[in-house]
N, C-alpha and C. Protein backbone atom coordinates (compact mmCIF):
# COMPACT_ATOMS: atom_id res chain seq x y z
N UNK A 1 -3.23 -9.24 13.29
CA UNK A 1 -2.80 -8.38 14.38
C UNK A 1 -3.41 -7.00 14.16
N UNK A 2 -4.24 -6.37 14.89
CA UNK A 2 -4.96 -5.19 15.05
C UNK A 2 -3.86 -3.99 15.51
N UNK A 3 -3.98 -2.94 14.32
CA UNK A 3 -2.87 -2.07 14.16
C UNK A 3 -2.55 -1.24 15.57
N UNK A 4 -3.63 -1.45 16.45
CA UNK A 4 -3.05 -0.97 17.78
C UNK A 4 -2.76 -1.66 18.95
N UNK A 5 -2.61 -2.90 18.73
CA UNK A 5 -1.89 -3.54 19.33
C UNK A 5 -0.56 -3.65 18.60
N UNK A 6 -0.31 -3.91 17.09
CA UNK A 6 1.14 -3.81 16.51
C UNK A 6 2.03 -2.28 17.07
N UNK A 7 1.06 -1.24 17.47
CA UNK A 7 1.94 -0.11 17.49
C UNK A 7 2.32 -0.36 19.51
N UNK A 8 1.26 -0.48 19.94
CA UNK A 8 1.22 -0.64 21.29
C UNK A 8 2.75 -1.94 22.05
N UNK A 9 2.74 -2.50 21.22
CA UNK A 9 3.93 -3.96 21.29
C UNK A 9 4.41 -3.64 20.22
N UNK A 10 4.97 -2.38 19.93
CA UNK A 10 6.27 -2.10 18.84
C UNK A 10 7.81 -2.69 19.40
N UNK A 11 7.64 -2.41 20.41
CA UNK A 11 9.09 -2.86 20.90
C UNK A 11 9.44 -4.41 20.69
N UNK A 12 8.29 -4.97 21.38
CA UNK A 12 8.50 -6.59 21.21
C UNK A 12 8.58 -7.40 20.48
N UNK A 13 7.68 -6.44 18.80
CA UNK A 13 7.42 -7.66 17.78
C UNK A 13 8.22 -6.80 17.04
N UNK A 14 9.04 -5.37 16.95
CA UNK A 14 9.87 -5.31 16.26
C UNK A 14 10.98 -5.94 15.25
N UNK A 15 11.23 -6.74 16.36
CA UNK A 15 12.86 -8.14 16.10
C UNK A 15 11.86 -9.28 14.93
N UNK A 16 11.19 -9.80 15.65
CA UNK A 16 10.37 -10.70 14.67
C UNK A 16 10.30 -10.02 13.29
N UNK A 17 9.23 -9.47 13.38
CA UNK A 17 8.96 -8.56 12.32
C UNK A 17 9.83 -8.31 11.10
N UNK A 18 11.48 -7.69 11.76
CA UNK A 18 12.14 -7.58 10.41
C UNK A 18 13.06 -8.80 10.09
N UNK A 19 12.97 -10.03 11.11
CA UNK A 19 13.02 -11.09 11.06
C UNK A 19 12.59 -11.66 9.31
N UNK A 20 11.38 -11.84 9.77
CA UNK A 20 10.05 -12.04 8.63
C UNK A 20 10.84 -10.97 7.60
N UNK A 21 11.27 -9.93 7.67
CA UNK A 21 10.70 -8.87 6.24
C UNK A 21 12.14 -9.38 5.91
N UNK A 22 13.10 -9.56 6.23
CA UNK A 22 14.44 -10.21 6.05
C UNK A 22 14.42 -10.62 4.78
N UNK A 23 14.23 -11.91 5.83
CA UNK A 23 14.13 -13.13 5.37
C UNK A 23 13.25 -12.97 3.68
N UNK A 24 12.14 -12.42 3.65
CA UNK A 24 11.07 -12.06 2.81
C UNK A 24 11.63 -11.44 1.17
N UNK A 25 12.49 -10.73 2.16
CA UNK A 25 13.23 -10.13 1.12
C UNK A 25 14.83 -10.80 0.50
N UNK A 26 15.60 -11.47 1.30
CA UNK A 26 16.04 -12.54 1.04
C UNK A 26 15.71 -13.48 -0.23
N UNK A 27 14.65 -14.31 0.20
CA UNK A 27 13.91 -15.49 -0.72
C UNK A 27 13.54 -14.86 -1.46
N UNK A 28 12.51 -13.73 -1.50
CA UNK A 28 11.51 -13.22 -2.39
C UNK A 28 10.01 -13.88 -2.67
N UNK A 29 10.01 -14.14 -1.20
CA UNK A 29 8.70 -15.17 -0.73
C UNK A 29 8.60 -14.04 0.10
N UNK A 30 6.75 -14.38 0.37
CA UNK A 30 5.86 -13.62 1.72
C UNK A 30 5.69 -14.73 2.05
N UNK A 31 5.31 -14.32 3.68
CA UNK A 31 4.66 -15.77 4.32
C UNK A 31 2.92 -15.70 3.39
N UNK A 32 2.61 -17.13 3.71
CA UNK A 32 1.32 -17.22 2.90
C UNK A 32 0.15 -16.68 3.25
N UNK A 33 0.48 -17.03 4.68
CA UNK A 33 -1.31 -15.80 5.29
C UNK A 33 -0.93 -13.93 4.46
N UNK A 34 -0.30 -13.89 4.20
CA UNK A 34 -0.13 -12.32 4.26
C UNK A 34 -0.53 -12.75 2.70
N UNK A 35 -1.01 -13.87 1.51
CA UNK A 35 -1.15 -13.54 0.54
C UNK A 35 -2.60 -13.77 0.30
N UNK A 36 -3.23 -13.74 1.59
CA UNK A 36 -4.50 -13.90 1.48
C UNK A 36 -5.31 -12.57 2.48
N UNK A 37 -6.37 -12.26 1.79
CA UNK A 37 -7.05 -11.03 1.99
C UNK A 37 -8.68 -11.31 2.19
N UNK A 38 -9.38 -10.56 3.28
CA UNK A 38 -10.72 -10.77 3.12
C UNK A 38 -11.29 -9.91 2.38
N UNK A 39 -12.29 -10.03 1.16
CA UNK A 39 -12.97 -8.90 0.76
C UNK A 39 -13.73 -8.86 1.16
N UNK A 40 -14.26 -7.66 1.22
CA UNK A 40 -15.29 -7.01 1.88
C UNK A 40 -16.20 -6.06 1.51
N UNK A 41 -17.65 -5.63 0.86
CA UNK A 41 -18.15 -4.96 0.17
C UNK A 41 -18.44 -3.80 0.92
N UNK A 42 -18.29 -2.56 0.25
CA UNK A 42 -18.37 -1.96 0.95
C UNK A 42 -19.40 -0.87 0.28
N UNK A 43 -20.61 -0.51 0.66
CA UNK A 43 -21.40 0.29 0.39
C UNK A 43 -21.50 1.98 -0.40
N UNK A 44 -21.56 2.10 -1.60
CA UNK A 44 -21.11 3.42 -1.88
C UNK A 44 -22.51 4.41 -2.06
N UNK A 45 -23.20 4.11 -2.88
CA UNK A 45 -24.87 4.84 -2.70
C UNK A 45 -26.07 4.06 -3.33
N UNK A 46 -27.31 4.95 -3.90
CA UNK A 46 -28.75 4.77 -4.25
C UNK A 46 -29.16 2.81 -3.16
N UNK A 47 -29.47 2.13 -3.84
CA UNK A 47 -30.52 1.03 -3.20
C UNK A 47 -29.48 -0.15 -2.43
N UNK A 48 -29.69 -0.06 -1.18
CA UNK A 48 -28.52 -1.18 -0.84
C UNK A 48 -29.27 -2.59 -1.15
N UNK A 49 -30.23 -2.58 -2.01
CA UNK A 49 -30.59 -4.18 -2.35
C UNK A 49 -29.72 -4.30 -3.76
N UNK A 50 -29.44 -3.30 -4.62
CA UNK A 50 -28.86 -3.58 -5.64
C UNK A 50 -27.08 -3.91 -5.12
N UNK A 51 -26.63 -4.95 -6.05
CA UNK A 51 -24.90 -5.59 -5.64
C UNK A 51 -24.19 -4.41 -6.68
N UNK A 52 -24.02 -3.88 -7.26
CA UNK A 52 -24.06 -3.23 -7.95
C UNK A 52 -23.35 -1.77 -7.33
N UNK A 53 -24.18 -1.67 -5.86
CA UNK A 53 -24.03 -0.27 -5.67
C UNK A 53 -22.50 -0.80 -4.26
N UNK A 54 -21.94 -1.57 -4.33
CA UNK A 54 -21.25 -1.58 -3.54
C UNK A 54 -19.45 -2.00 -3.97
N UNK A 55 -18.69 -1.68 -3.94
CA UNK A 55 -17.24 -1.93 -4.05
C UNK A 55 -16.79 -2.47 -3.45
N UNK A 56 -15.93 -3.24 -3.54
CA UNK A 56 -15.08 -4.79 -2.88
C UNK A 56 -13.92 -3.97 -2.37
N UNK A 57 -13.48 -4.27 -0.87
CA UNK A 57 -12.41 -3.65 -0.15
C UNK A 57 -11.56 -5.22 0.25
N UNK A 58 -10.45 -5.39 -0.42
CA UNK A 58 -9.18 -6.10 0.30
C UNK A 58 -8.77 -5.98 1.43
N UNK A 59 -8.85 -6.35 2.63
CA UNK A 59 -8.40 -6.24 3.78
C UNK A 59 -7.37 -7.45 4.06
N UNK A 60 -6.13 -6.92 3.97
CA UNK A 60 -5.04 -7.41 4.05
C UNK A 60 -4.26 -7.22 5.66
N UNK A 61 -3.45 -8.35 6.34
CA UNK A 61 -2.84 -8.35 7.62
C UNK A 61 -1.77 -6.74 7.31
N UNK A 62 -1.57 -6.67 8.65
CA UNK A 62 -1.07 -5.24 8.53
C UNK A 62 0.73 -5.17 8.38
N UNK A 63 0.89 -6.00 9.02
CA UNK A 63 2.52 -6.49 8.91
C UNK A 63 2.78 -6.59 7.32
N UNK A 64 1.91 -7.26 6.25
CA UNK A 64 2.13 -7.37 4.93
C UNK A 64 2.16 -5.63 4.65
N UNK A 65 1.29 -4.95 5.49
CA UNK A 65 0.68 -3.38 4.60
C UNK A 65 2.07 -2.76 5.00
N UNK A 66 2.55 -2.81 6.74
CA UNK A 66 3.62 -2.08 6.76
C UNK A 66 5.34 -2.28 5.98
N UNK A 67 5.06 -3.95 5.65
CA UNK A 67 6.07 -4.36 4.29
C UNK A 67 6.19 -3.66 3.60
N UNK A 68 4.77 -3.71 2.59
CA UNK A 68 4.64 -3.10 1.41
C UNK A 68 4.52 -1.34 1.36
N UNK A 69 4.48 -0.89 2.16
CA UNK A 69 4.92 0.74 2.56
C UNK A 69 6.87 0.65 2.73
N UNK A 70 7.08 -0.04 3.20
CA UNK A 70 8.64 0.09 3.67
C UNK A 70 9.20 -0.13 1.82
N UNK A 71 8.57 -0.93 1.03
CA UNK A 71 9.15 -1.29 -0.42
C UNK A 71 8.77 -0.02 -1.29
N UNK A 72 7.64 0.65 -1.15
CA UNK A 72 7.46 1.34 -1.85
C UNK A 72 7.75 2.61 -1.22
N UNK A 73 8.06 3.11 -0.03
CA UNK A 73 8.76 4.16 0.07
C UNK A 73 10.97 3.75 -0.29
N UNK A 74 11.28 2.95 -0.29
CA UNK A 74 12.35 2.80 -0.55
C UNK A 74 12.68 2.92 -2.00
N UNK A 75 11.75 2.40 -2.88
CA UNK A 75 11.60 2.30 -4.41
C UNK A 75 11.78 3.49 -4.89
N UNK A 76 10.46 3.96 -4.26
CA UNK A 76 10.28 5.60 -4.77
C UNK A 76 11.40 6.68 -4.37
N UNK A 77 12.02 6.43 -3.42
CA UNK A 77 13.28 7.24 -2.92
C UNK A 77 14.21 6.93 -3.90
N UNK A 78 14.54 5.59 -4.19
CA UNK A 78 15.41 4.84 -5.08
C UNK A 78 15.37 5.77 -6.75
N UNK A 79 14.13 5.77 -7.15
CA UNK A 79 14.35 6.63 -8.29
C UNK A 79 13.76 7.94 -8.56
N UNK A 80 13.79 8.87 -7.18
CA UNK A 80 13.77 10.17 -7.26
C UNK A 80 15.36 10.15 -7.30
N UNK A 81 15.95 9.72 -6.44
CA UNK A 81 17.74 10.02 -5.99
C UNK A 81 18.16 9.90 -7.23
N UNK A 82 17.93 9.08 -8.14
CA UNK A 82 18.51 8.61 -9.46
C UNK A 82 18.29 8.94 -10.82
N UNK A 83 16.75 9.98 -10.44
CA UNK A 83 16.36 10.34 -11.90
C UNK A 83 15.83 9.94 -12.43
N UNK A 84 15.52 8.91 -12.21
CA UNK A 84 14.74 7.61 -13.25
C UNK A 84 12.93 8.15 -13.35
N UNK A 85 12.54 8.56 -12.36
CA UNK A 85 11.17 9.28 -13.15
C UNK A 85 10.85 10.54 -14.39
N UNK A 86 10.24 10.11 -14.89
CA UNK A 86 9.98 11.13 -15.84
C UNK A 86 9.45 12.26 -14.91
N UNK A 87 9.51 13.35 -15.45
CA UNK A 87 8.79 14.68 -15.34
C UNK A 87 7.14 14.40 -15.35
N UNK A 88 6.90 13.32 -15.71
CA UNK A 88 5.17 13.29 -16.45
C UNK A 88 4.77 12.17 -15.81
N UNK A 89 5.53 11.74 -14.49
CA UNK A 89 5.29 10.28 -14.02
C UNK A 89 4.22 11.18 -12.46
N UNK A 90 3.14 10.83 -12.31
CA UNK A 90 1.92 12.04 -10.90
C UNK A 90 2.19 10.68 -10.20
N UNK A 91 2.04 9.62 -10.54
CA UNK A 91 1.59 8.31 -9.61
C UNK A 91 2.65 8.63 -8.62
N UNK A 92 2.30 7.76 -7.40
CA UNK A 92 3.92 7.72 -6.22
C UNK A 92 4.58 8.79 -5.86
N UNK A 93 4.23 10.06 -6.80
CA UNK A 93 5.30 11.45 -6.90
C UNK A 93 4.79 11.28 -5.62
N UNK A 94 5.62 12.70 -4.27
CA UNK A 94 5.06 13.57 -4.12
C UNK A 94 4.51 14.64 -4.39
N UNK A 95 3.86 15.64 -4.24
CA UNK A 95 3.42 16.82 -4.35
C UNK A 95 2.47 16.64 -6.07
N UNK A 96 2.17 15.29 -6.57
CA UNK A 96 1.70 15.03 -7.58
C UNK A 96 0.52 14.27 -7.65
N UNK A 97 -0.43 14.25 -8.42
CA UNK A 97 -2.06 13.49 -7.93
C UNK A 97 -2.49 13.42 -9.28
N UNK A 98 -3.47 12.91 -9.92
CA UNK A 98 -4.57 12.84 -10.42
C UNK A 98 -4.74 14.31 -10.89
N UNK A 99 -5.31 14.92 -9.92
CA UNK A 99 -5.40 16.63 -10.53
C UNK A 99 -4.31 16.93 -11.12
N UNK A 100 -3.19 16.85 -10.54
CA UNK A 100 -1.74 17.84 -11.19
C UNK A 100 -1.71 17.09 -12.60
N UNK A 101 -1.67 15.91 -12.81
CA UNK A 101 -1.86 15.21 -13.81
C UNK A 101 -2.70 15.86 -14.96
N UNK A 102 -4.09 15.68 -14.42
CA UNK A 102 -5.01 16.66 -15.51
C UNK A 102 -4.51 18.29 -15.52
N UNK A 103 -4.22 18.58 -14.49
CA UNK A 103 -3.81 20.29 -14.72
C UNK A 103 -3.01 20.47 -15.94
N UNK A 104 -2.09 19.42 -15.66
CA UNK A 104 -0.67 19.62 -16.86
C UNK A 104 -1.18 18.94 -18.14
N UNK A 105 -2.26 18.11 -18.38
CA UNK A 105 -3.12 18.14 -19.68
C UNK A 105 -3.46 19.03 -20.28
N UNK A 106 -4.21 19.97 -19.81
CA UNK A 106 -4.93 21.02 -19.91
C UNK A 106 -4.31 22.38 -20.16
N UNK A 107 -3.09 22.00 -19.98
CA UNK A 107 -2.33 22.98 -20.03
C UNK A 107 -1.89 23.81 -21.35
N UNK A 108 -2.33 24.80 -22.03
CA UNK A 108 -1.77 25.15 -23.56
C UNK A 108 -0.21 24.92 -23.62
């Protein structure tokens, strides 16, 4: 399903939808198409004859992507509210990255 048609027929496939994520979450099963992904290479620089110069992109159905956003913003809410991250945890934070990470390395 092409993400603008999922937003365009929000209303309709809504019900389904958390139908599926229910249920999903229920069992602790995905449906099976959603555990399959096309890769896809995707070009980064110098000779596009070399395989080498290109990176593999997962392209996953979008209903699985908007799942897996709904789990991991709930998670991450789950243990900011609770404390459970360390001070030293950048991944998932907000307002935290890679840089802030190295900043606070670097830090005397």
């Amino acid at each position: 399903m092409h993400p603008l048609l999922l937003n365009r027929c929000a209303e309709v496939v809504a019900e389904p939808l958390a139908y599926i994520f229910q249920k999903s979450f229920d069992t602790g099963q995905v449906p099976t198409d959603w555990k399959s992904a096309n890769v896809t290479p995707i070009f980064k620089k110098g000779s596009r004859t070399d395989p080498g110069n290109y990176r593999p992109v997962s392209l996953t159905l979008v209903p699985s992507k908007v799942m897996e956003s709904i789990i991991r913003d709930d998670t991450v809410s789950f243990l900011e509210s609770s404390k459970k991250l360390n001070r030293y945890q950048h991944g998932f934070t907000r307002k935290r990255s890679c840089l802030t990470n190295l900043l606070e390395s670097l830090k005397p």
